[in-house]
PDB file of N, CA and C in Angstrom:
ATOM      1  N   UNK A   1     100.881 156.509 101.624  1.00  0.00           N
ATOM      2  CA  UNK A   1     102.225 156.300 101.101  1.00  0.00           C
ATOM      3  C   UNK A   1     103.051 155.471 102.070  1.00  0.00           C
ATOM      4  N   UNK A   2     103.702 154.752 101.470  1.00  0.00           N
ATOM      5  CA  UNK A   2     105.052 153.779 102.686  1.00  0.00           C
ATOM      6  C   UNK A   2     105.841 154.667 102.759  1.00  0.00           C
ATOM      7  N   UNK A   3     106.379 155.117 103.454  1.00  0.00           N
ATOM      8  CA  UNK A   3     107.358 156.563 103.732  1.00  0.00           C
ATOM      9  C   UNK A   3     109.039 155.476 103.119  1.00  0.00           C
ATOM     10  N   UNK A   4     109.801 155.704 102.550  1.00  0.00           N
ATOM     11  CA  UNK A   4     110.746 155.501 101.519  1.00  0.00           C
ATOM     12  C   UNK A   4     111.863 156.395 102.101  1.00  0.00           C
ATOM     13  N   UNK A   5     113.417 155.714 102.322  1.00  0.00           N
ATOM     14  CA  UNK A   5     114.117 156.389 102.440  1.00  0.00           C
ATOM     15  C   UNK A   5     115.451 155.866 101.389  1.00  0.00           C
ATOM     16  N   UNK A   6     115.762 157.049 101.091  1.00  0.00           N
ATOM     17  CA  UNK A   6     116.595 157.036  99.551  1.00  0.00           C
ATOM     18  C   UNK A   6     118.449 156.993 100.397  1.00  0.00           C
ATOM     19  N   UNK A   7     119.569 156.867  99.567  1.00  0.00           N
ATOM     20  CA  UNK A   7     120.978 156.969 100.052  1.00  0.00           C
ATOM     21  C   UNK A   7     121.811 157.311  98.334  1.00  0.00           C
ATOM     22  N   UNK A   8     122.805 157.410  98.026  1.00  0.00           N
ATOM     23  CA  UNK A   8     123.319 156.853  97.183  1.00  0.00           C
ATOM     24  C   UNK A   8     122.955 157.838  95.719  1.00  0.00           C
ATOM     25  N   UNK A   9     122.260 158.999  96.194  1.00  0.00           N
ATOM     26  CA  UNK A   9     121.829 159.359  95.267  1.00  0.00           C
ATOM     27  C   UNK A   9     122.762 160.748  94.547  1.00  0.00           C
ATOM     28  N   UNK A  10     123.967 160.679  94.760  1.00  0.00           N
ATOM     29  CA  UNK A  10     125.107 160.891  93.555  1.00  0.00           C
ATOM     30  C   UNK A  10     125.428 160.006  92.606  1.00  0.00           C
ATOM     31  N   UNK A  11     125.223 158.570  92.947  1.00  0.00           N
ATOM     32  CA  UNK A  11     125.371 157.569  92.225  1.00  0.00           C
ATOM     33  C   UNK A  11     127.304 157.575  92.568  1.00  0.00           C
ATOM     34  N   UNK A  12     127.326 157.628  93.824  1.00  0.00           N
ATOM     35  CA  UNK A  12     128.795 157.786  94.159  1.00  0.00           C
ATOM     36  C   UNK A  12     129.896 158.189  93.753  1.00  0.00           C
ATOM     37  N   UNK A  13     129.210 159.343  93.358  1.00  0.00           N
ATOM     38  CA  UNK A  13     130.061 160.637  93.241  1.00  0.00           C
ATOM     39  C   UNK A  13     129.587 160.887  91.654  1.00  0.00           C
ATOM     40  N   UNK A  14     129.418 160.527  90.822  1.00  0.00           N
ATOM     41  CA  UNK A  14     128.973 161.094  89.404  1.00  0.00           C
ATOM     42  C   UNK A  14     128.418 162.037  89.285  1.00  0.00           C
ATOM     43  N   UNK A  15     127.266 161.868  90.061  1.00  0.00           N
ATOM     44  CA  UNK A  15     126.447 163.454  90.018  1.00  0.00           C
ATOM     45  C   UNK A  15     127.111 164.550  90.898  1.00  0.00           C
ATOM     46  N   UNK A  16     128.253 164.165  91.294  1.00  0.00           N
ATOM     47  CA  UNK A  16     128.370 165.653  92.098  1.00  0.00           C
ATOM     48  C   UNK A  16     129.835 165.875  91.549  1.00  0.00           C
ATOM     49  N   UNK A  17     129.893 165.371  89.977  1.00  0.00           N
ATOM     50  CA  UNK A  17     131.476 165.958  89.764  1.00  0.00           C
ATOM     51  C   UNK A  17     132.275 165.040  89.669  1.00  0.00           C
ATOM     52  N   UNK A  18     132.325 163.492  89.527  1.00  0.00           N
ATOM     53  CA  UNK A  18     132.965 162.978  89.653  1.00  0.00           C
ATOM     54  C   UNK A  18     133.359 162.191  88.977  1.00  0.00           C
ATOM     55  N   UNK A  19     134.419 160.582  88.724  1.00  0.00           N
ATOM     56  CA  UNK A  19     134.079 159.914  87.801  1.00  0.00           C
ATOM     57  C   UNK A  19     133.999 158.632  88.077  1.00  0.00           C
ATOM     58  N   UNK A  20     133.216 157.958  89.565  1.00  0.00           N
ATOM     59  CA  UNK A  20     132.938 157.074  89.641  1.00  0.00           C
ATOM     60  C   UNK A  20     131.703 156.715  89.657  1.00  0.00           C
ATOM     61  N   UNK A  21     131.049 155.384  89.670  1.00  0.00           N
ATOM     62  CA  UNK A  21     129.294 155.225  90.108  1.00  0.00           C
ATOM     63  C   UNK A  21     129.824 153.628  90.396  1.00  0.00           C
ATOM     64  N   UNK A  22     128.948 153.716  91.641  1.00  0.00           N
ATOM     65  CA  UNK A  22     128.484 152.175  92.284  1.00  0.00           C
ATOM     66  C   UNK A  22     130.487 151.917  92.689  1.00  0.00           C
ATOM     67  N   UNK A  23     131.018 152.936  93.629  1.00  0.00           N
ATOM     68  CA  UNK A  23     132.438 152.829  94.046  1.00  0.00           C
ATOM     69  C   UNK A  23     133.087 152.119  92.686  1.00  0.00           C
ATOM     70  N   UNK A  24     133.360 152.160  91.397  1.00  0.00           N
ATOM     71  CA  UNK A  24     134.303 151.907  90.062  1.00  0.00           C
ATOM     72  C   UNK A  24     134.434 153.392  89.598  1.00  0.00           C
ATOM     73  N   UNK A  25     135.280 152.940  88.896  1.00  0.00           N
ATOM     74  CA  UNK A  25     135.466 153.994  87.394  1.00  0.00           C
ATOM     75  C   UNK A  25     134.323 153.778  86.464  1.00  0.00           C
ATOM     76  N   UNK A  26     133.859 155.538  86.469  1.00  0.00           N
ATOM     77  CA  UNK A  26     132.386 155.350  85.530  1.00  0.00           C
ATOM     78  C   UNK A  26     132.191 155.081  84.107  1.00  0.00           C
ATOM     79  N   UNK A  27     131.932 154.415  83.352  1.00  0.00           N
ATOM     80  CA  UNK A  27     131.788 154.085  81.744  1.00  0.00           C
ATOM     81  C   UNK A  27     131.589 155.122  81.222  1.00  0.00           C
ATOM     82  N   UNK A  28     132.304 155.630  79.750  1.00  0.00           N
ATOM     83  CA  UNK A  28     132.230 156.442  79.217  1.00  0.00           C
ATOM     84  C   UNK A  28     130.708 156.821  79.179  1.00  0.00           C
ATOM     85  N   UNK A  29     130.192 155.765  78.749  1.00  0.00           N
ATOM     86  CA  UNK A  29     128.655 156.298  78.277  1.00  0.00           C
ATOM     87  C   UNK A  29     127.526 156.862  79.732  1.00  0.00           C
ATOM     88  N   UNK A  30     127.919 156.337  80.890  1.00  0.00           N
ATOM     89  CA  UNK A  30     127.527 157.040  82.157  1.00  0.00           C
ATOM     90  C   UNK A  30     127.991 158.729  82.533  1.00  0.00           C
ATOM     91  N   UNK A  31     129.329 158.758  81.964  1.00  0.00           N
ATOM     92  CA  UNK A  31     129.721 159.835  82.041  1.00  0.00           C
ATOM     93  C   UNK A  31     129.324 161.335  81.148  1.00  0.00           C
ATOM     94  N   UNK A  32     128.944 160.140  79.505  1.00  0.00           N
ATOM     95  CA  UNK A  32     128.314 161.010  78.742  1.00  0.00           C
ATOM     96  C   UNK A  32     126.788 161.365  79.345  1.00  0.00           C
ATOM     97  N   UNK A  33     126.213 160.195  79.937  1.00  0.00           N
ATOM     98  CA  UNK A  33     124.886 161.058  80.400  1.00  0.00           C
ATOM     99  C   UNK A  33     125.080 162.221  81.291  1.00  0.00           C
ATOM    100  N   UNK A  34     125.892 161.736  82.074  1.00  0.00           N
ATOM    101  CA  UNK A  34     126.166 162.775  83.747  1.00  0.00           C
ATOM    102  C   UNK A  34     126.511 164.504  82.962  1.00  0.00           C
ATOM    103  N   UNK A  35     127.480 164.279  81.557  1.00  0.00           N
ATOM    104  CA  UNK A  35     128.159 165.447  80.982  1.00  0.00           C
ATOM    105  C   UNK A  35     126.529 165.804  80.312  1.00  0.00           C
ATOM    106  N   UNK A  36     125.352 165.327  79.905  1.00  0.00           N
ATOM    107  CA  UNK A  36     124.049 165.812  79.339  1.00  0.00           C
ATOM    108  C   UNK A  36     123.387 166.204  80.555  1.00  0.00           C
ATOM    109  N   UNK A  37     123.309 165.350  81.369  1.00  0.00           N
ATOM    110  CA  UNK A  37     122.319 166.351  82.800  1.00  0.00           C
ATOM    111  C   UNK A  37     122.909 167.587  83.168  1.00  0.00           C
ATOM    112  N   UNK A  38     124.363 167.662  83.018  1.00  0.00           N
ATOM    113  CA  UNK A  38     124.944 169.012  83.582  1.00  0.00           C
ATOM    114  C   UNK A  38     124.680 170.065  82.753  1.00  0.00           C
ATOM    115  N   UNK A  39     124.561 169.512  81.612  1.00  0.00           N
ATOM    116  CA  UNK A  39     124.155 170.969  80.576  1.00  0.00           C
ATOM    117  C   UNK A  39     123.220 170.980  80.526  1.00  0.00           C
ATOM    118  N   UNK A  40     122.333 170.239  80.740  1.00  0.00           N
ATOM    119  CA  UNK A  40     120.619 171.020  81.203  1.00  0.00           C
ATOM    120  C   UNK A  40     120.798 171.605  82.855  1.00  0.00           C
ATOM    121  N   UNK A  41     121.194 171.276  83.061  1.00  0.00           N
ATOM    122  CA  UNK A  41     121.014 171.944  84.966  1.00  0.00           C
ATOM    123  C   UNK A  41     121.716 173.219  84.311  1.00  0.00           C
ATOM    124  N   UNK A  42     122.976 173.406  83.610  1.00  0.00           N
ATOM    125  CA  UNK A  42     123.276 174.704  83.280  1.00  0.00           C
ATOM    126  C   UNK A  42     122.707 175.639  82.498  1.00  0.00           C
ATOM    127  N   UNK A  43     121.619 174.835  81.252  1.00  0.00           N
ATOM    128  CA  UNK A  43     121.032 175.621  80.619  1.00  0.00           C
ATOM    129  C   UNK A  43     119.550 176.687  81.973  1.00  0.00           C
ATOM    130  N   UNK A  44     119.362 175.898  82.954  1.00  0.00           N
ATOM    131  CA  UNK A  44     118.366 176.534  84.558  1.00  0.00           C
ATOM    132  C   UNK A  44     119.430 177.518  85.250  1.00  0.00           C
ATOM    133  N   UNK A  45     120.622 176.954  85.115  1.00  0.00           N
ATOM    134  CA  UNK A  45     121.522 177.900  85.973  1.00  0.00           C
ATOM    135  C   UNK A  45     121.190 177.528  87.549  1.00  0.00           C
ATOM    136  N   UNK A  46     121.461 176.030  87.347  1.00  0.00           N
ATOM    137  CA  UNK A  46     121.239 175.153  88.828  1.00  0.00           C
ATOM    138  C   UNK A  46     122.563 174.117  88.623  1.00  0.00           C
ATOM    139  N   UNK A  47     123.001 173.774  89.916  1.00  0.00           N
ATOM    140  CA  UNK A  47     123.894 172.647  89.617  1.00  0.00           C
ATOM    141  C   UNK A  47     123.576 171.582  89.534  1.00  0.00           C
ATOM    142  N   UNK A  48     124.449 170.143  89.144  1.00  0.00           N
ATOM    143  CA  UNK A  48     123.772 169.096  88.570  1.00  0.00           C
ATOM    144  C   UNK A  48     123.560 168.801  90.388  1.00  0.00           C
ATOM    145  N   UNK A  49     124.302 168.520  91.198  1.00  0.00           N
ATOM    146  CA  UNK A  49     124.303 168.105  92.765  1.00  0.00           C
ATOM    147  C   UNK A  49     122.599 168.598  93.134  1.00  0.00           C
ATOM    148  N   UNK A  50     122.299 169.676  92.963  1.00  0.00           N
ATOM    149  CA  UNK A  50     121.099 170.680  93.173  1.00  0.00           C
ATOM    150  C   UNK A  50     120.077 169.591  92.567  1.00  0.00           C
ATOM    151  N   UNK A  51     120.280 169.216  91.268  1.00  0.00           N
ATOM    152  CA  UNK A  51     119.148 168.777  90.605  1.00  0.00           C
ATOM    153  C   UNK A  51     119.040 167.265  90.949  1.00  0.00           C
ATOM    154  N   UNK A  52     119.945 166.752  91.156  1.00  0.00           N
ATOM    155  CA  UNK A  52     120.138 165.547  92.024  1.00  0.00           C
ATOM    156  C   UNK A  52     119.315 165.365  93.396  1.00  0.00           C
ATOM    157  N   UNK A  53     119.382 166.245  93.888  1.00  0.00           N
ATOM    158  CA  UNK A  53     118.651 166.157  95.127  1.00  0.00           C
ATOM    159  C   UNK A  53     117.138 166.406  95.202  1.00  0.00           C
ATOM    160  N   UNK A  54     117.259 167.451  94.097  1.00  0.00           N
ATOM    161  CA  UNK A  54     115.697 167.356  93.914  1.00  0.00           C
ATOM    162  C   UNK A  54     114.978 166.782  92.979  1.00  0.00           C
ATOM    163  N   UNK A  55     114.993 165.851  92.480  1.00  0.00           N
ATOM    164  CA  UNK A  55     115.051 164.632  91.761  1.00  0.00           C
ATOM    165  C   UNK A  55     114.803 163.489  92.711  1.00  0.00           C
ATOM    166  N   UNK A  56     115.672 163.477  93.726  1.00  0.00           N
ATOM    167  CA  UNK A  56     115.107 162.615  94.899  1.00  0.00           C
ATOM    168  C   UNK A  56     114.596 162.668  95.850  1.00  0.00           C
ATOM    169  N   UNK A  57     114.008 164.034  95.731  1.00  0.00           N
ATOM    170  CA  UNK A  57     112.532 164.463  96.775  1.00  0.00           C
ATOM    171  C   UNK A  57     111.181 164.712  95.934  1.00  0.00           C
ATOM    172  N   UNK A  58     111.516 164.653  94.429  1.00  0.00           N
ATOM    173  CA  UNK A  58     110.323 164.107  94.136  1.00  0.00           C
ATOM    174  C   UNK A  58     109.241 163.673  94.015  1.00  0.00           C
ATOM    175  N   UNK A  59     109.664 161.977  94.679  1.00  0.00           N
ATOM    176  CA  UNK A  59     108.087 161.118  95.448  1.00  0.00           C
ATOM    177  C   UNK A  59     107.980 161.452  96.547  1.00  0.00           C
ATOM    178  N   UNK A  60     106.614 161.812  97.098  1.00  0.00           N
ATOM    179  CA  UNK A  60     105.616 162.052  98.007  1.00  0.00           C
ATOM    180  C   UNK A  60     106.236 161.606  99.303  1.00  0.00           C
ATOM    181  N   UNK A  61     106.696 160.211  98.896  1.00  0.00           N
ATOM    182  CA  UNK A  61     106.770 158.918 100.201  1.00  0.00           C
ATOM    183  C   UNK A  61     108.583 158.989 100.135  1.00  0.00           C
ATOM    184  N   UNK A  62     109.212 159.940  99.301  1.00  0.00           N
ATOM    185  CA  UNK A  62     110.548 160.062 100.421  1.00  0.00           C
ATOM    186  C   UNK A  62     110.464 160.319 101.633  1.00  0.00           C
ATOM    187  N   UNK A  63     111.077 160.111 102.268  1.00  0.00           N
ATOM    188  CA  UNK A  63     111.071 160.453 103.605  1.00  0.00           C
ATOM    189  C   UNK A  63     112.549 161.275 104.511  1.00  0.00           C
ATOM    190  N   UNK A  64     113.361 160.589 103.965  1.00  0.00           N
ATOM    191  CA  UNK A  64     115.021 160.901 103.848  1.00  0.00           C
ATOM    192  C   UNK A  64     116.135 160.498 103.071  1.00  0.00           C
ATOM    193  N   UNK A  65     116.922 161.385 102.981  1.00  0.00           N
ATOM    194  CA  UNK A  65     118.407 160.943 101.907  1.00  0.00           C
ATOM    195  C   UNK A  65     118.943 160.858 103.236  1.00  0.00           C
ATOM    196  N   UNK A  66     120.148 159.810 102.800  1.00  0.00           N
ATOM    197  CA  UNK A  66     121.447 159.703 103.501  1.00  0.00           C
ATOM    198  C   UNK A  66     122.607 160.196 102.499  1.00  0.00           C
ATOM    199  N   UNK A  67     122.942 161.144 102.667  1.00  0.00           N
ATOM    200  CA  UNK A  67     124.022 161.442 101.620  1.00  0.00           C
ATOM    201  C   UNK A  67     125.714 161.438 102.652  1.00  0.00           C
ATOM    202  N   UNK A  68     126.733 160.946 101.874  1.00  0.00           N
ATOM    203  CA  UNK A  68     127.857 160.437 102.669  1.00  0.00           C
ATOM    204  C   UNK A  68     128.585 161.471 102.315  1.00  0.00           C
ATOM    205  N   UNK A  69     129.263 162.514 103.222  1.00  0.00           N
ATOM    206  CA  UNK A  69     129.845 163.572 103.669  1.00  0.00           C
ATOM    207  C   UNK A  69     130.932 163.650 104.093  1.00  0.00           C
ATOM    208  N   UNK A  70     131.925 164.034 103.645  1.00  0.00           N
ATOM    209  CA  UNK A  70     133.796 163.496 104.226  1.00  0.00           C
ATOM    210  C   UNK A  70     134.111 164.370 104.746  1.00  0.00           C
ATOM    211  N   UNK A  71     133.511 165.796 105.409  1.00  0.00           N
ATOM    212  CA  UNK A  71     133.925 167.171 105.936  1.00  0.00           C
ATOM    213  C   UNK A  71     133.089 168.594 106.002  1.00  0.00           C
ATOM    214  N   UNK A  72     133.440 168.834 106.514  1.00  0.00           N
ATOM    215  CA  UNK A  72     132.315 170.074 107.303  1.00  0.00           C
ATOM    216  C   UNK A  72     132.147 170.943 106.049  1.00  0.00           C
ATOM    217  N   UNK A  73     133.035 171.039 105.313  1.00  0.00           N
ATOM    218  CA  UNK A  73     132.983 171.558 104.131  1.00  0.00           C
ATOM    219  C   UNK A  73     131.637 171.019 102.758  1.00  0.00           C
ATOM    220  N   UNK A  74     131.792 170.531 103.012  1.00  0.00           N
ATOM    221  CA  UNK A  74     130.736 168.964 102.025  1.00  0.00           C
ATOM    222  C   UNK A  74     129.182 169.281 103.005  1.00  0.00           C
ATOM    223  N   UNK A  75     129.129 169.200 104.335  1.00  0.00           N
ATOM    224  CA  UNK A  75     127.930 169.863 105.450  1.00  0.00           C
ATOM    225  C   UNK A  75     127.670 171.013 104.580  1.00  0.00           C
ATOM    226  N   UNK A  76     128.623 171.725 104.867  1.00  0.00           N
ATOM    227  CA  UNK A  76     127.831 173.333 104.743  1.00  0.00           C
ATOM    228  C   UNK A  76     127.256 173.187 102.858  1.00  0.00           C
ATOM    229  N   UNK A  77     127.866 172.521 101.639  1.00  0.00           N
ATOM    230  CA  UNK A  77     127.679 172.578 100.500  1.00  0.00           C
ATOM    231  C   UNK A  77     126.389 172.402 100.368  1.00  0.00           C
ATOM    232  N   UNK A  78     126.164 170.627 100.954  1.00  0.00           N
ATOM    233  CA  UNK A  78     125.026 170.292 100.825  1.00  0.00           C
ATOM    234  C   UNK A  78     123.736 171.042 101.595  1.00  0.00           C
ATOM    235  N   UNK A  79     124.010 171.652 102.803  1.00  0.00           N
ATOM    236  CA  UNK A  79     122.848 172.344 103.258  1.00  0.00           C
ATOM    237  C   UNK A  79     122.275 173.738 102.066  1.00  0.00           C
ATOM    238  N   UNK A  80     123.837 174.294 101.614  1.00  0.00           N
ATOM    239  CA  UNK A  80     123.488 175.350 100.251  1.00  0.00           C
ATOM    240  C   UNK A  80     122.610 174.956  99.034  1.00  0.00           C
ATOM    241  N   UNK A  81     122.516 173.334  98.696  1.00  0.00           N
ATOM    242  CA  UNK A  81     122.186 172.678  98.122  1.00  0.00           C
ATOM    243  C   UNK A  81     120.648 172.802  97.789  1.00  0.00           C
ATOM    244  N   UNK A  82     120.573 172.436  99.264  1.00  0.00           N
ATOM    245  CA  UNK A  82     118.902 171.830  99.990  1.00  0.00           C
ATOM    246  C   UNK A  82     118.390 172.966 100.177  1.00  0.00           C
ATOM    247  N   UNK A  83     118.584 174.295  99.906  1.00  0.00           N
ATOM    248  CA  UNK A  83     118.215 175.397  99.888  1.00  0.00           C
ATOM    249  C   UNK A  83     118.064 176.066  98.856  1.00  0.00           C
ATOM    250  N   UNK A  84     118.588 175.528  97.766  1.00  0.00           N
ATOM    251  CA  UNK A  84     118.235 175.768  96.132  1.00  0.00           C
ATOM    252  C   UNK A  84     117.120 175.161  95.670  1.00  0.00           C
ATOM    253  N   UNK A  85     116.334 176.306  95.364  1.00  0.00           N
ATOM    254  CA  UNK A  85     115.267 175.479  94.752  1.00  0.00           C
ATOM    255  C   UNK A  85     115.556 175.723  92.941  1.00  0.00           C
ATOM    256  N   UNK A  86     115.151 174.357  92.444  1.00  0.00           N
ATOM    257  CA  UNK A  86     115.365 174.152  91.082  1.00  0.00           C
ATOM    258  C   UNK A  86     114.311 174.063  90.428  1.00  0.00           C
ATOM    259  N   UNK A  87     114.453 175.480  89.331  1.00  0.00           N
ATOM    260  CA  UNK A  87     113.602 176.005  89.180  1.00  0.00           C
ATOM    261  C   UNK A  87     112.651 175.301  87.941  1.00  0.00           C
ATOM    262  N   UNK A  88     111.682 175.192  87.970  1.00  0.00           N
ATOM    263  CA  UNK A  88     110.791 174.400  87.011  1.00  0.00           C
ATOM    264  C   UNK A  88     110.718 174.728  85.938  1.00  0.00           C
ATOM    265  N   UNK A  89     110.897 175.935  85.520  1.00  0.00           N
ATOM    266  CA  UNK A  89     110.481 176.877  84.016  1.00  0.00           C
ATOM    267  C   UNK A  89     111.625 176.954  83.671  1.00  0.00           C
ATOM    268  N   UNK A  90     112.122 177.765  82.831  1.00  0.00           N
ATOM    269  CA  UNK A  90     113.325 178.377  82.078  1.00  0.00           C
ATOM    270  C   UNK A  90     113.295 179.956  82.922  1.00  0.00           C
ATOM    271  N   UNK A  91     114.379 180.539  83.024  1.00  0.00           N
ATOM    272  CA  UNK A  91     114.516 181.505  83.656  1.00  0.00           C
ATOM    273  C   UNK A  91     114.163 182.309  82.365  1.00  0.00           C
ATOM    274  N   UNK A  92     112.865 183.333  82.622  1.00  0.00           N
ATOM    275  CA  UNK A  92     111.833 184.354  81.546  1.00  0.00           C
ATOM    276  C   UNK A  92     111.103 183.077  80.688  1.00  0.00           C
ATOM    277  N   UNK A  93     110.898 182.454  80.406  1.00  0.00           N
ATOM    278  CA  UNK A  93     110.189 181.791  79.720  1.00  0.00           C
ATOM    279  C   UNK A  93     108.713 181.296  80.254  1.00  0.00           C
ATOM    280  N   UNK A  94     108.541 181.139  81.066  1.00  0.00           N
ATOM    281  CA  UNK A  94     107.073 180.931  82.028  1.00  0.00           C
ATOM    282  C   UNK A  94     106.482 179.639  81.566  1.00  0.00           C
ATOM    283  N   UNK A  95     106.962 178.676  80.662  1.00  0.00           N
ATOM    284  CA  UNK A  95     106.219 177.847  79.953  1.00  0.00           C
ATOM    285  C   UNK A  95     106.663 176.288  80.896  1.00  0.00           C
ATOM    286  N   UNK A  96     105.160 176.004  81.005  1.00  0.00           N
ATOM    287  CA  UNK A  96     106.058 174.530  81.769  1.00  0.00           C
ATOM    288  C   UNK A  96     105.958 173.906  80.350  1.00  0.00           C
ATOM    289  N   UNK A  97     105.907 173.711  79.534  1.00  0.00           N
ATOM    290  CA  UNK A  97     106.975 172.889  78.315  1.00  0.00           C
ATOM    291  C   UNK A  97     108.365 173.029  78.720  1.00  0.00           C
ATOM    292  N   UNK A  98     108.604 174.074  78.873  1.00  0.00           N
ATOM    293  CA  UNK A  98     110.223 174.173  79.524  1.00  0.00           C
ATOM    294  C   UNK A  98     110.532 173.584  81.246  1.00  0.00           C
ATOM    295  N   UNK A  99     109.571 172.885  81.356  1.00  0.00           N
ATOM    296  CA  UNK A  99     110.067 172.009  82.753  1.00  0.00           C
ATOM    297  C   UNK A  99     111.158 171.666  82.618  1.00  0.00           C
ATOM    298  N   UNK A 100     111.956 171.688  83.656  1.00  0.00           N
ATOM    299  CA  UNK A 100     113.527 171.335  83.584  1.00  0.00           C
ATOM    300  C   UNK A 100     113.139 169.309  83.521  1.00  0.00           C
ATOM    301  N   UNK A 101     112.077 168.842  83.688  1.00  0.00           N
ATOM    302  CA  UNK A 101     112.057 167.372  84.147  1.00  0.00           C
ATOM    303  C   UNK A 101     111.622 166.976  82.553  1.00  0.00           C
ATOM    304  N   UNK A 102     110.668 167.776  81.968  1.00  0.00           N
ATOM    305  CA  UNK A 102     110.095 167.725  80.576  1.00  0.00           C
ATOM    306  C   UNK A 102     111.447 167.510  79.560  1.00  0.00           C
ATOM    307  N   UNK A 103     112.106 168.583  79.907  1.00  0.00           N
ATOM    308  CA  UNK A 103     113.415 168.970  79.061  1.00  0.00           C
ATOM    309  C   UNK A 103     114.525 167.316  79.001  1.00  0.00           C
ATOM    310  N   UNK A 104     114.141 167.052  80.103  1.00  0.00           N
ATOM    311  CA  UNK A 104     115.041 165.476  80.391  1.00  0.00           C
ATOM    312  C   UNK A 104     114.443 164.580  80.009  1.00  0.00           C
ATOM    313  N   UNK A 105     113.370 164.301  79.832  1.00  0.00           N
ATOM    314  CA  UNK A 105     113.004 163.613  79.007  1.00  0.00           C
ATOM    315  C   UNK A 105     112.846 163.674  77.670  1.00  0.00           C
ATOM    316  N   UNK A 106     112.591 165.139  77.054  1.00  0.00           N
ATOM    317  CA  UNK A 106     113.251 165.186  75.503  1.00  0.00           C
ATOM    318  C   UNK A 106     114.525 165.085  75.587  1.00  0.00           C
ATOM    319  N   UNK A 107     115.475 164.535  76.616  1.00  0.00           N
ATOM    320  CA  UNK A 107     116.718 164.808  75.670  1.00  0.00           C
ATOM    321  C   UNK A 107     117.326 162.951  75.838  1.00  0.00           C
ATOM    322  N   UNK A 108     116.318 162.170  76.301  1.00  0.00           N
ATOM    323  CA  UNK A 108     115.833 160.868  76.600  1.00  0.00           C
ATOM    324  C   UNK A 108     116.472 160.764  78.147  1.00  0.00           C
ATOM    325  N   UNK A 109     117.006 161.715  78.816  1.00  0.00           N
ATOM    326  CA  UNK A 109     117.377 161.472  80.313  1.00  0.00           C
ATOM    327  C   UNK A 109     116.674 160.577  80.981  1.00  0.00           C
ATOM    328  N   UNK A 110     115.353 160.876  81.020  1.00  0.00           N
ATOM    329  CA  UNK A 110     114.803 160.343  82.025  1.00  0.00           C
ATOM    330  C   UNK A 110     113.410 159.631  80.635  1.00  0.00           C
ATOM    331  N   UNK A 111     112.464 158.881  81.442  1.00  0.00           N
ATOM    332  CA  UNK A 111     111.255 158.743  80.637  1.00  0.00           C
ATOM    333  C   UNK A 111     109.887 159.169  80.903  1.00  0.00           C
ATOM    334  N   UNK A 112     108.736 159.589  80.743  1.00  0.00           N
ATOM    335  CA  UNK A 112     107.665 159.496  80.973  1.00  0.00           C
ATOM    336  C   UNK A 112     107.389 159.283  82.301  1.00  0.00           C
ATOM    337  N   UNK A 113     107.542 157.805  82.221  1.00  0.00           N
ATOM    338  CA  UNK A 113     107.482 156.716  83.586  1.00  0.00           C
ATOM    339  C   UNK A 113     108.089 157.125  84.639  1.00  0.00           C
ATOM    340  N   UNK A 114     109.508 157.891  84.470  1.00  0.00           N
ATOM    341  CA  UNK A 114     109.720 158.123  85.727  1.00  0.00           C
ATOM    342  C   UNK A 114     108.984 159.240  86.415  1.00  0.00           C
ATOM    343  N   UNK A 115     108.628 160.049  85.533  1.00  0.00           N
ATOM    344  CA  UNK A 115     108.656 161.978  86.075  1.00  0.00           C
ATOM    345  C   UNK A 115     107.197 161.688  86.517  1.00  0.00           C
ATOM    346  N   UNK A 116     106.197 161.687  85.475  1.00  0.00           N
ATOM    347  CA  UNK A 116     104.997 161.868  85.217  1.00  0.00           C
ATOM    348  C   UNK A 116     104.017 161.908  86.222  1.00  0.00           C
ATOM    349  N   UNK A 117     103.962 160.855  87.173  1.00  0.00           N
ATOM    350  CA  UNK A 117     103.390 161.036  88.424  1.00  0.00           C
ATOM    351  C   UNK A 117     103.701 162.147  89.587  1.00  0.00           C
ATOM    352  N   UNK A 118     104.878 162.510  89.167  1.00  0.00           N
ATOM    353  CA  UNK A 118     105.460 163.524  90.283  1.00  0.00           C
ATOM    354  C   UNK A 118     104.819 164.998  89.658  1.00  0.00           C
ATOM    355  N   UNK A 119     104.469 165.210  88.226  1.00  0.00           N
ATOM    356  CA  UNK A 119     104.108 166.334  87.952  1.00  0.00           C
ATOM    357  C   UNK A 119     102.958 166.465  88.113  1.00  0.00           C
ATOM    358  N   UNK A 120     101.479 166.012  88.402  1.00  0.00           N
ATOM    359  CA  UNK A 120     100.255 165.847  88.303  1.00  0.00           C
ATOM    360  C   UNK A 120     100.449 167.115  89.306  1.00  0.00           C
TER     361      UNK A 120
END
């Protein structure tokens, strides 16, 4: 693997609550996705920030996030974060059909292409 290091992966601030991406005001229709990932991270009873991060540890050949932090407060969140593990199944359901990554791609979040190698 080329060891890969990721940054940026709120999409500057969207995924963690917010309503910008790429430093603008986010497009309705960005926002409507961000408002669909959050209700699947809620249907796991994980936050979208949570699923964000693990989403970008994923590939093999991450190596590190740089995530940009404005206060000790935002430190301690994200370490709570990186300590959530997000859970693969449905909470009682046991079925990986109910992969939380499966689930995003039926709801067209994500595609095939992206996940698929990461689940093998």
């Amino acid at each position: 693997h080329i060891p890969v290091d990721l940054a940026g992966i709120y999409a500057s601030g969207l995924l963690a609550g917010g309503n910008t991406f790429n430093y603008q005001p986010a497009t309705e229709s960005l926002v409507s996705k961000r408002d669909r990932w959050k209700s699947l991270a809620d249907k796991y009873a994980i936050s979208l920030p949570a699923v964000a991060l693990a989403f970008a540890f994923l590939p093999p050949a991450v190596r590190f996030i740089a995530i940009g932090l404005r206060s000790p407060d935002q430190v301690d969140t994200t370490i709570d974060l990186l300590e959530t593990q997000v859970p693969l199944l449905l909470p009682n359901s046991g079925h990986l059909s109910s992969c939380i990554w499966r689930d995003a791609i039926g709801l067209g979040l994500l595609t095939d292409c992206d996940i698929s190698p990461f689940l093998l």
